[in-house]
N, C-alpha and C. Protein backbone atom coordinates (compact mmCIF):
# COMPACT_ATOMS: atom_id res chain seq x y z
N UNK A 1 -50.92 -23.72 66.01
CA UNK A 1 -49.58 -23.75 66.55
C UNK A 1 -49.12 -25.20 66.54
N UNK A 2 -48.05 -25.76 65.99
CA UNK A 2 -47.45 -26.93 65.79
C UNK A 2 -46.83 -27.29 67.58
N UNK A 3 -47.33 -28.83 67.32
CA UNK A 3 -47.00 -29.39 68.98
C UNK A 3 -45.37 -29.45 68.66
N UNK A 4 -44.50 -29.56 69.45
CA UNK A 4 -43.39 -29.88 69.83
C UNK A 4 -43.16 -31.31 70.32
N UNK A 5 -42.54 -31.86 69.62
CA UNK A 5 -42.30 -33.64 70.28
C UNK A 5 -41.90 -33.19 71.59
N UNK A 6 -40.83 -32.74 72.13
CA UNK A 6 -40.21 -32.71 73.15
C UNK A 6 -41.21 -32.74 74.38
N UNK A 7 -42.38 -32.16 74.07
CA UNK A 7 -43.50 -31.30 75.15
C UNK A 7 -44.03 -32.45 75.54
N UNK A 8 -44.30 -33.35 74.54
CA UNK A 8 -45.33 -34.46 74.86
C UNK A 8 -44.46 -35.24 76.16
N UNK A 9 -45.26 -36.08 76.69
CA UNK A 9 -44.65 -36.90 78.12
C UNK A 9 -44.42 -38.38 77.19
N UNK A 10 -43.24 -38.85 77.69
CA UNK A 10 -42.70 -40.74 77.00
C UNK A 10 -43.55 -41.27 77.73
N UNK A 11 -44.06 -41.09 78.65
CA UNK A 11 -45.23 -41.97 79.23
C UNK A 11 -46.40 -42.70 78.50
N UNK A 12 -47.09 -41.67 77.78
CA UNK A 12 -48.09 -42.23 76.81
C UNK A 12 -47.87 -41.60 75.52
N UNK A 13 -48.17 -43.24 74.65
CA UNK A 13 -48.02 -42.65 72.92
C UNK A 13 -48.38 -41.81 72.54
N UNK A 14 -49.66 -41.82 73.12
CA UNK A 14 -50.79 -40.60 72.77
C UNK A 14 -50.73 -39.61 73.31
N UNK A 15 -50.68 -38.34 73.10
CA UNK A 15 -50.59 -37.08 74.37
C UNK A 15 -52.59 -36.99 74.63
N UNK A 16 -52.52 -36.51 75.96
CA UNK A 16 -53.80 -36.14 76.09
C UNK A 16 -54.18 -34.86 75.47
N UNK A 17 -55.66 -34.84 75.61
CA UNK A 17 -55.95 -32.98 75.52
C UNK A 17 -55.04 -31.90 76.25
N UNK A 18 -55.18 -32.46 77.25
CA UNK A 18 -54.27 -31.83 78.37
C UNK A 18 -52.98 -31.37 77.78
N UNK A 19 -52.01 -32.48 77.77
CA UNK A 19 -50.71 -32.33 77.15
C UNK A 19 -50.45 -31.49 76.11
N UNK A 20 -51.77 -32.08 74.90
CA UNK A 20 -51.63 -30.79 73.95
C UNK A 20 -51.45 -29.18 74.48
N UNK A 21 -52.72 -29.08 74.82
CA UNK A 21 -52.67 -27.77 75.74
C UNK A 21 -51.55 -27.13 75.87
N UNK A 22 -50.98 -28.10 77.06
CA UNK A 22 -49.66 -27.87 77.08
C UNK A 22 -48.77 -27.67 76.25
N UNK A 23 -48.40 -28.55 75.73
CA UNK A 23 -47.57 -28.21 74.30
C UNK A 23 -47.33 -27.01 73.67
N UNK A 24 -49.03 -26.34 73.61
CA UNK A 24 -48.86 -25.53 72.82
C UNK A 24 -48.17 -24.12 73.46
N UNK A 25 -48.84 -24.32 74.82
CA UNK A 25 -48.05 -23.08 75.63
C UNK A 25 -46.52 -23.37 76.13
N UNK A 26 -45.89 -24.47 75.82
CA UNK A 26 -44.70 -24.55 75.18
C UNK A 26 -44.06 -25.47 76.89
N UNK A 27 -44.74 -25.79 77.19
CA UNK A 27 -44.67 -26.98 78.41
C UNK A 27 -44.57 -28.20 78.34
N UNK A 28 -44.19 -28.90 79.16
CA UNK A 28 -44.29 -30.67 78.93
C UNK A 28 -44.78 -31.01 80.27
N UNK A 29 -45.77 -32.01 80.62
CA UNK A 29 -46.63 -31.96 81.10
C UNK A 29 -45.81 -32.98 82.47
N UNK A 30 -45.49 -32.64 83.59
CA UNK A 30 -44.69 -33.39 84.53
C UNK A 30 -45.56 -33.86 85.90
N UNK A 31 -46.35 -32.73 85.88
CA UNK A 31 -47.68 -33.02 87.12
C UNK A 31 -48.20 -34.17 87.41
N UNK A 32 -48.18 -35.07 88.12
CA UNK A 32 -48.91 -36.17 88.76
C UNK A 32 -50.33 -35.86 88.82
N UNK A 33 -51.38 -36.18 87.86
CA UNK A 33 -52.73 -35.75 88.12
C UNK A 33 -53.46 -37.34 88.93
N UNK A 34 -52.78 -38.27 89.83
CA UNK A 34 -53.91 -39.15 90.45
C UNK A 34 -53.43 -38.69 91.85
N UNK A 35 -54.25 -37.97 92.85
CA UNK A 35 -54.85 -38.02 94.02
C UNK A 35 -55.69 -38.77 94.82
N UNK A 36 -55.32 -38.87 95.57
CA UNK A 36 -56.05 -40.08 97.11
C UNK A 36 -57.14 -38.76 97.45
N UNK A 37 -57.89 -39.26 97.67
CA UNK A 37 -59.38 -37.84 97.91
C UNK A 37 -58.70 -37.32 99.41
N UNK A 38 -57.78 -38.05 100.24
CA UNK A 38 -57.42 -37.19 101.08
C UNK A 38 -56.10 -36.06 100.66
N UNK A 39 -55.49 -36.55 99.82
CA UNK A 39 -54.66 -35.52 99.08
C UNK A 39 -55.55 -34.08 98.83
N UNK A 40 -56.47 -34.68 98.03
CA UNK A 40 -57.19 -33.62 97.53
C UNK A 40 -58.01 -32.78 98.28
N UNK A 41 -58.17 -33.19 99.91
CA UNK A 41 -58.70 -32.61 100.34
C UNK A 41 -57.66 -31.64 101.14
N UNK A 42 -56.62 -32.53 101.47
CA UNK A 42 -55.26 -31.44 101.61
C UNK A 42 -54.93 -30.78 101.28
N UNK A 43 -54.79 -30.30 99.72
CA UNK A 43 -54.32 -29.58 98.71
C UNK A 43 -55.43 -28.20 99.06
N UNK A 44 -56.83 -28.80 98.98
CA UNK A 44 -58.07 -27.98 99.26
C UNK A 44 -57.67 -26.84 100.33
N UNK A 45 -57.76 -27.82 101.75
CA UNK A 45 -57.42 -26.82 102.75
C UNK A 45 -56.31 -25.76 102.55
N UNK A 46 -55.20 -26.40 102.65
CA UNK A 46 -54.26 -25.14 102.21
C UNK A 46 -54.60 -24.50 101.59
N UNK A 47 -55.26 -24.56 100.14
CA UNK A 47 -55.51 -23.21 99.39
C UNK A 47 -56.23 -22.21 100.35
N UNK A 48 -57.25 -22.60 101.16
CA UNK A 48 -58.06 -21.80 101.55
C UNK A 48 -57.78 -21.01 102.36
N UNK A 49 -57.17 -21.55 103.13
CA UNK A 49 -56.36 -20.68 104.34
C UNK A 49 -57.33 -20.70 105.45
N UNK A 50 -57.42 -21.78 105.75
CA UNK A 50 -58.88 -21.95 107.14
C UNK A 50 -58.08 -20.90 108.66
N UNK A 51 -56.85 -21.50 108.87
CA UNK A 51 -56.14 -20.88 110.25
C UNK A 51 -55.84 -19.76 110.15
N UNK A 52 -55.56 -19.38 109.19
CA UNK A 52 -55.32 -17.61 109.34
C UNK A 52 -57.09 -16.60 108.91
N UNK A 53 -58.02 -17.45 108.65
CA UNK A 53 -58.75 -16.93 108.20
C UNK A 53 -59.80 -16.99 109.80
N UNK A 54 -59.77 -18.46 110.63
CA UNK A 54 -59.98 -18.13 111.97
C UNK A 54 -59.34 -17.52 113.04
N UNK A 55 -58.41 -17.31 112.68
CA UNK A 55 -57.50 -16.10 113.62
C UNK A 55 -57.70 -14.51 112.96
N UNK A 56 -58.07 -14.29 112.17
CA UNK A 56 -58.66 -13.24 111.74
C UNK A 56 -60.41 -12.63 112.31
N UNK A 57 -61.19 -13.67 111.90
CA UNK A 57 -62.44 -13.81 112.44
C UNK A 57 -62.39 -13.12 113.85
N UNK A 58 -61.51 -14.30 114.97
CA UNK A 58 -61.93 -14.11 116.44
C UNK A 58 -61.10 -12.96 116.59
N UNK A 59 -59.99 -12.36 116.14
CA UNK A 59 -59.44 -11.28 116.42
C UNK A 59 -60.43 -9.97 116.14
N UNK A 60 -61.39 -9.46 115.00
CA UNK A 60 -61.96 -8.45 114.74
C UNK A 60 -63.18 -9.12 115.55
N UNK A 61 -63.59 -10.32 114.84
CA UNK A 61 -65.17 -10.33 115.33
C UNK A 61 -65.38 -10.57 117.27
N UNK A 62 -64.44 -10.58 118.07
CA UNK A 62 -65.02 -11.05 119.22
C UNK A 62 -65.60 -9.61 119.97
N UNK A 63 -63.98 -9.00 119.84
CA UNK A 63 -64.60 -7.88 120.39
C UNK A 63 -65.88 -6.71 119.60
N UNK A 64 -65.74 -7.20 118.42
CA UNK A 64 -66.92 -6.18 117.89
C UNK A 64 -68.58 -6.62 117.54
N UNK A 65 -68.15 -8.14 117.52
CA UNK A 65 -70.07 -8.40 117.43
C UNK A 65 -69.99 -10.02 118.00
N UNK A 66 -68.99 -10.10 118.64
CA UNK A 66 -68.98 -11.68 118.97
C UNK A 66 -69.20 -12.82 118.54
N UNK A 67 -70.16 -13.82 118.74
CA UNK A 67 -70.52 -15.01 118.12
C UNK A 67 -71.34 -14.66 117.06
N UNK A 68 -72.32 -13.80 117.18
CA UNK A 68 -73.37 -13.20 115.61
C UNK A 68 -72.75 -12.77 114.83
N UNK A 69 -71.48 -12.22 115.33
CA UNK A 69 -70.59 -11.60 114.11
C UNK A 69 -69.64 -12.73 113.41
N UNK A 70 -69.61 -13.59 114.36
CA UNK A 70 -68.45 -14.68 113.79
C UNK A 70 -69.15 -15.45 113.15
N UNK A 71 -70.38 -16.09 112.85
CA UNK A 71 -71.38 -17.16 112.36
C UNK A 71 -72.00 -15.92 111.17
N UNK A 72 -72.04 -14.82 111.12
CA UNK A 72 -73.44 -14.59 110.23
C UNK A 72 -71.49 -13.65 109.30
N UNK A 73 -70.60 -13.14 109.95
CA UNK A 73 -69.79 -13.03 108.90
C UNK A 73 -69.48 -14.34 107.98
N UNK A 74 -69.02 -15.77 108.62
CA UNK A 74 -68.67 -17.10 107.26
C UNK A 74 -69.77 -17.47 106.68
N UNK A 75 -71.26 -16.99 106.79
CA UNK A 75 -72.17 -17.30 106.28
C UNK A 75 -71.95 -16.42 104.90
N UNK A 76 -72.11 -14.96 105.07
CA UNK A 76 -72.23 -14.14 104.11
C UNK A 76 -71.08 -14.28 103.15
N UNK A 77 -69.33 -14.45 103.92
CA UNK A 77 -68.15 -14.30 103.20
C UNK A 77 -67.93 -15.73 102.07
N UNK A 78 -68.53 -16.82 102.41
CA UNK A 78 -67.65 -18.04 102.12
C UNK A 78 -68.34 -17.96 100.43
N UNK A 79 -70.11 -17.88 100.17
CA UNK A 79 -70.05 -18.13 99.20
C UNK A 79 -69.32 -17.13 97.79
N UNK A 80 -68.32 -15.69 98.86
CA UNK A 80 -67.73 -14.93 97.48
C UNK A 80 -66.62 -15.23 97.57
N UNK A 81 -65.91 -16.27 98.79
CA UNK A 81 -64.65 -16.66 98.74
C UNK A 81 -64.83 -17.84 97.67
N UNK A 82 -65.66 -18.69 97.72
CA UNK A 82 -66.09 -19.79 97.17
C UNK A 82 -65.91 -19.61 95.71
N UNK A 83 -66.57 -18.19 94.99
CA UNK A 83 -66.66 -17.85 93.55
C UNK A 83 -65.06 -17.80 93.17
N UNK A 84 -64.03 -16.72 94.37
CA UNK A 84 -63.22 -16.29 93.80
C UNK A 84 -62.42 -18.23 93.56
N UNK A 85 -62.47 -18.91 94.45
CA UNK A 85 -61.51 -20.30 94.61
C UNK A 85 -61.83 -20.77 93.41
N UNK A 86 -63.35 -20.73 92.96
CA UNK A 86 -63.73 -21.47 91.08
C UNK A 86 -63.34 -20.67 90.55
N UNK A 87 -63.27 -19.31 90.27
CA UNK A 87 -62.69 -18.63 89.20
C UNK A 87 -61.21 -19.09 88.64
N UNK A 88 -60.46 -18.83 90.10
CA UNK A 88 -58.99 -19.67 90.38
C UNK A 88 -58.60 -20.89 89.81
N UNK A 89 -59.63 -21.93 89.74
CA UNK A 89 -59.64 -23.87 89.68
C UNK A 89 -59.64 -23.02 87.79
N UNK A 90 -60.32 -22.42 87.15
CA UNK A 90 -60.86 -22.62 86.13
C UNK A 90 -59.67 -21.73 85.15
N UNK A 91 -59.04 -20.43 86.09
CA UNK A 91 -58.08 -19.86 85.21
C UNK A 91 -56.80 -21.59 85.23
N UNK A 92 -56.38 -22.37 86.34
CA UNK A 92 -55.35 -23.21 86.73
C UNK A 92 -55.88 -24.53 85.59
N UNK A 93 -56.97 -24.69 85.13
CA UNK A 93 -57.30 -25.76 84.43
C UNK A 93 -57.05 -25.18 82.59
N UNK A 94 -56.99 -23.89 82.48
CA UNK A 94 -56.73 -23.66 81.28
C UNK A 94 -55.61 -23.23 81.22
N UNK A 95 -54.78 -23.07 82.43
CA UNK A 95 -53.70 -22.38 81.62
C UNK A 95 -52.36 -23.13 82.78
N UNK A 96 -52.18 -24.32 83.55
CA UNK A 96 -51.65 -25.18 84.63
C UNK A 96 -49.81 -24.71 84.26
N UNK A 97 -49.83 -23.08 85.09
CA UNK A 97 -48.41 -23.42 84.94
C UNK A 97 -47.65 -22.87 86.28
N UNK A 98 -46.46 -22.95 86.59
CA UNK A 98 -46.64 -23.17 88.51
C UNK A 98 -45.93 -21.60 88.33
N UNK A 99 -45.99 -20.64 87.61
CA UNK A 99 -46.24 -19.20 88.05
C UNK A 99 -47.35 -18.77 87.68
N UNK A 100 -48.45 -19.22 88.17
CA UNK A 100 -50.10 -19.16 87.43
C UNK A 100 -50.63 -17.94 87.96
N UNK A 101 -50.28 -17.34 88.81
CA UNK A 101 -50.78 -15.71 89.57
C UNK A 101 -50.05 -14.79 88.25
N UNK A 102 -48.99 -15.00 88.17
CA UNK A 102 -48.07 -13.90 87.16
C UNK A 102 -48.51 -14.31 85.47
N UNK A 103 -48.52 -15.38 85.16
CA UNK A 103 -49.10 -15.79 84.18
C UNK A 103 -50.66 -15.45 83.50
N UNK A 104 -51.56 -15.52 84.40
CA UNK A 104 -52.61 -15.69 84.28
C UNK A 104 -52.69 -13.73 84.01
N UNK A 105 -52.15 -13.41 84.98
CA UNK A 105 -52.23 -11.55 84.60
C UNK A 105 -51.63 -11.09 83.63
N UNK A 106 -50.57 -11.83 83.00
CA UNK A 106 -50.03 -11.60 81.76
C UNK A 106 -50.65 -11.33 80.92
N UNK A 107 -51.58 -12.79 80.94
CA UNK A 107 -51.84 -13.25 79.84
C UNK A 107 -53.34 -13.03 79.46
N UNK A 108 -53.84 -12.10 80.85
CA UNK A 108 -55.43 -11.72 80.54
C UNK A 108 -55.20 -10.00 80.48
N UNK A 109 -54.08 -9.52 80.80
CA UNK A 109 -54.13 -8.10 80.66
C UNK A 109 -53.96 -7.47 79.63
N UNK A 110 -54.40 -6.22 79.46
CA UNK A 110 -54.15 -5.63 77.73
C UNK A 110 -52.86 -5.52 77.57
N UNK A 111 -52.09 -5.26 76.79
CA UNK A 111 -51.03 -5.26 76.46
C UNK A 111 -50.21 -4.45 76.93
N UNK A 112 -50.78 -3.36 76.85
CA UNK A 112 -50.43 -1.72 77.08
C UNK A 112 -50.02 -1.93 78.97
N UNK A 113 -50.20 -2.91 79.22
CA UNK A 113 -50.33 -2.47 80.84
C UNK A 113 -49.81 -3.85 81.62
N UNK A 114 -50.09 -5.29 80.34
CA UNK A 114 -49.64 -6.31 81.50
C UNK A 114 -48.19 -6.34 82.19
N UNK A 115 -47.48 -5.84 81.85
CA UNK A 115 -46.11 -6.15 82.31
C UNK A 115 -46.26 -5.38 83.70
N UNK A 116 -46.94 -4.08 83.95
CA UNK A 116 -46.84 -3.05 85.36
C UNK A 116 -47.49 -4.41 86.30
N UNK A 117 -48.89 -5.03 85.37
CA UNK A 117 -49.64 -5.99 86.57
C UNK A 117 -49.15 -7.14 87.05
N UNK A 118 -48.44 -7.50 86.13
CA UNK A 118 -47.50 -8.77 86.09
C UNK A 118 -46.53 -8.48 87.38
N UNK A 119 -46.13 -7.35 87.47
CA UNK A 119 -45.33 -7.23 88.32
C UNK A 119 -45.74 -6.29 90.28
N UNK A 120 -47.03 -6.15 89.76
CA UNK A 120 -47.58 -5.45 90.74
C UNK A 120 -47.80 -7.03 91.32
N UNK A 121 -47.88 -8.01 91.21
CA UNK A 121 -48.89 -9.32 91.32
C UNK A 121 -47.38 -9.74 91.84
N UNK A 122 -46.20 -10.04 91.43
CA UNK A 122 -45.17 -10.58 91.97
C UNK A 122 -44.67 -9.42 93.27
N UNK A 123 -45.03 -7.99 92.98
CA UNK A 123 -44.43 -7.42 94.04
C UNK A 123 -45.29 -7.57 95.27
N UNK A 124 -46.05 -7.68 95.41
CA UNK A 124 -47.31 -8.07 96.98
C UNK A 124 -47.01 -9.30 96.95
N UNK A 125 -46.75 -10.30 96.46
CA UNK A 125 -45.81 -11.88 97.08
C UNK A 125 -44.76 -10.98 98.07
N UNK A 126 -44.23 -10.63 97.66
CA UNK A 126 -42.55 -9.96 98.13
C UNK A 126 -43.11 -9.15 99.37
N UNK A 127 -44.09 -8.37 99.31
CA UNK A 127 -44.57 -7.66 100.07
C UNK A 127 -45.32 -8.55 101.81
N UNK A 128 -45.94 -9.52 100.93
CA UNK A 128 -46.33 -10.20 102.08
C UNK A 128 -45.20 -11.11 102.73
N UNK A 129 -44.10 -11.79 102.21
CA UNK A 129 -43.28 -12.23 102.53
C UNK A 129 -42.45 -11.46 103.47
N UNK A 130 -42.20 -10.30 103.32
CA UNK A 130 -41.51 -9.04 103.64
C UNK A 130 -42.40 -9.12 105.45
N UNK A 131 -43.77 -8.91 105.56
CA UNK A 131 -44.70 -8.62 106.89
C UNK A 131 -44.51 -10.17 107.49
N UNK A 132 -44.51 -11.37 106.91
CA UNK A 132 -44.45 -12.77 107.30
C UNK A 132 -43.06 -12.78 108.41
N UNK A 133 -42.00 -12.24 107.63
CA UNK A 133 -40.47 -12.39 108.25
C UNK A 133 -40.63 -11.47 109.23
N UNK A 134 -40.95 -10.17 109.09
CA UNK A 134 -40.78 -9.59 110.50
C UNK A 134 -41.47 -10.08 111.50
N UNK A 135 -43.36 -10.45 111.21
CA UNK A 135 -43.87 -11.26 112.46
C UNK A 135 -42.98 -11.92 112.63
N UNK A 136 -42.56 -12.91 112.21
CA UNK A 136 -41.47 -13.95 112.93
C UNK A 136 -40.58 -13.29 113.60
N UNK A 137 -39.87 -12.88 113.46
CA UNK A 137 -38.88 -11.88 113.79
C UNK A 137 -39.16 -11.22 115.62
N UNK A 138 -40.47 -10.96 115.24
CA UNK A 138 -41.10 -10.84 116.68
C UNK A 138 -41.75 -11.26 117.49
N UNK A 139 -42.51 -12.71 117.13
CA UNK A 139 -42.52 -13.68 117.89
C UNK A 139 -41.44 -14.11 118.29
N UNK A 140 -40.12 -14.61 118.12
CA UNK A 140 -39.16 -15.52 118.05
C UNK A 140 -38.19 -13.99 119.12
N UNK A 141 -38.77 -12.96 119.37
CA UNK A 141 -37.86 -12.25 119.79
C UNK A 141 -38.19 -12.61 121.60
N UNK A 142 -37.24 -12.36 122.48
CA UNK A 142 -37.39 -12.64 123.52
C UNK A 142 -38.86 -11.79 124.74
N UNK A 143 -38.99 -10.71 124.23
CA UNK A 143 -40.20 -9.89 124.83
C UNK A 143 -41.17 -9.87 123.90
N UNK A 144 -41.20 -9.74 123.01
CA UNK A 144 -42.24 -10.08 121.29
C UNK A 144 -42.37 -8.54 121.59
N UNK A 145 -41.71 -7.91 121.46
CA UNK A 145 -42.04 -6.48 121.82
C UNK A 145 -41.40 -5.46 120.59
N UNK A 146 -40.91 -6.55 119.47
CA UNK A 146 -40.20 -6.23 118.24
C UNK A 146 -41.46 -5.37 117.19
N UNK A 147 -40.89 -4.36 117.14
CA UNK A 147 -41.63 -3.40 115.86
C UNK A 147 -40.87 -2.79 114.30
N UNK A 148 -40.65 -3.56 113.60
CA UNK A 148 -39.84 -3.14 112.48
C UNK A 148 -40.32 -1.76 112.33
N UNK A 149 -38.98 -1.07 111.71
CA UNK A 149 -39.31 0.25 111.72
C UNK A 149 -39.47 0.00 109.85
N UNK A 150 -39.37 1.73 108.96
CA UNK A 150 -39.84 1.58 107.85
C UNK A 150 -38.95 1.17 107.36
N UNK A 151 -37.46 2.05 107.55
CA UNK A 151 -36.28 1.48 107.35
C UNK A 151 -36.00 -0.05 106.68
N UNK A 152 -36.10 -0.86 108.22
CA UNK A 152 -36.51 -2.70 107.90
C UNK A 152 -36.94 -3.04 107.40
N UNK A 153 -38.37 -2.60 106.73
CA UNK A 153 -39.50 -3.28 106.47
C UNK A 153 -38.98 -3.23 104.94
N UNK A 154 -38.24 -1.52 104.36
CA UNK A 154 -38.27 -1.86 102.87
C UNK A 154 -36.57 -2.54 102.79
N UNK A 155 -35.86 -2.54 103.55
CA UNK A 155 -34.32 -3.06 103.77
C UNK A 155 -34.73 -4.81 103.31
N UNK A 156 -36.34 -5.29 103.99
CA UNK A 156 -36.34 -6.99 104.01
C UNK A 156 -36.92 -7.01 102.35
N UNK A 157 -38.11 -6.03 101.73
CA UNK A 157 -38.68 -6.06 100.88
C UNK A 157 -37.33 -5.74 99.73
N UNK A 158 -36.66 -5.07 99.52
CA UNK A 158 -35.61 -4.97 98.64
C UNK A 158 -34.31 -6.27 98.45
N UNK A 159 -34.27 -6.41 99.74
CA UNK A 159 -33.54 -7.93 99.67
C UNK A 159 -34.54 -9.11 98.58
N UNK A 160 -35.98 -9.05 99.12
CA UNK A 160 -36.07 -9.96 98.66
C UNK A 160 -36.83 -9.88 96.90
N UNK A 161 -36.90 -9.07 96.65
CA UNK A 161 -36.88 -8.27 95.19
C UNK A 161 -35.64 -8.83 94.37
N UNK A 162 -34.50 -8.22 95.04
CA UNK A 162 -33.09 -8.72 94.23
C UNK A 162 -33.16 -10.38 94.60
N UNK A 163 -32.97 -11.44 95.67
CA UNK A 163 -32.66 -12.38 95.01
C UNK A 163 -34.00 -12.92 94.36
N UNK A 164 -34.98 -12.15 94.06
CA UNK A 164 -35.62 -12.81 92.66
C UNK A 164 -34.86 -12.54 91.63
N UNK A 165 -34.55 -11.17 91.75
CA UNK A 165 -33.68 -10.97 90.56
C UNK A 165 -32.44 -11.95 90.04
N UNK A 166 -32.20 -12.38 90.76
CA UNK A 166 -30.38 -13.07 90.81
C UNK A 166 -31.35 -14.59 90.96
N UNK A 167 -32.15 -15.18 91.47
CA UNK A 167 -32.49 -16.22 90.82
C UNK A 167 -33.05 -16.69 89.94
């Protein structure tokens, strides 16, 4: 596949491997790749989701196996969370493009079928976004005593379907 001048970065004469890469999947390479190791350890955390993943823990595990359940569950869970986060680093290093969930299913699914997954993968974004707004919705309500009915729930999920659409 022939590089595209345009793709390459005016920064350096030379494009990297990288850039090529890029190029070829028809990108120009804009990403800042130097990090302060505390960046990187920032970037880290967020991916992982440490606070919702300890508010999960003490919510199931206190009342059902307590501290043995809370220590011997992150023992057993972290090293298959761990696989899925390298699988993740390694699809984002071959293929670095910032719709990389929708992309990556595109572009690993058979043919016959990627477009349903492609979009099953953007519709659970929408979906979780959809459960995010109503919690809020009911924290922020004056008794927190707010329960979206089904009505709401697909009224917020359809809203936010169309302005993907329209953006």
């Amino acid at each position: 596949m022939a590089m595209r001048a345009s793709a390459i970065s005016e920064l350096h004469p030379q494009p990297s491997a990288d850039e090529m890469t890029l190029a070829e999947l028809g990108y120009k390479q804009e990403f800042r790749r130097e990090f302060t190791p505390l960046e990187a350890a920032g970037l880290a955390f967020s991916y992982l989701g440490v606070v919702p993943s300890l508010i999960s823990v003490l919510f199931y595990a206190i009342p059902n196996g307590g501290p043995f359940a809370m220590v011997w569950g992150w023992v057993i869970t972290c090293p298959f969370i761990m696989c899925i986060g390298l699988a993740m680093a390694e699809l984002a290093s071959a293929a670095p493009t910032s719709g990389g969930l929708y992309y990556w299913t595109y572009s690993l699914a058979s043919p016959r079928c990627r477009n349903f997954l492609s979009w099953i993968v953007g519709s659970s974004v929408n979906w979780a976004c959809t459960i995010q707004i109503t919690a809020a919705i009911g924290i922020a309500s004056s008794d927190q005593a707010y329960v979206a009915t089904n009505q709401q729930l697909y009224g917020i999920y359809a809203a936010l379907v169309l302005s993907n659409a329209v953006l």
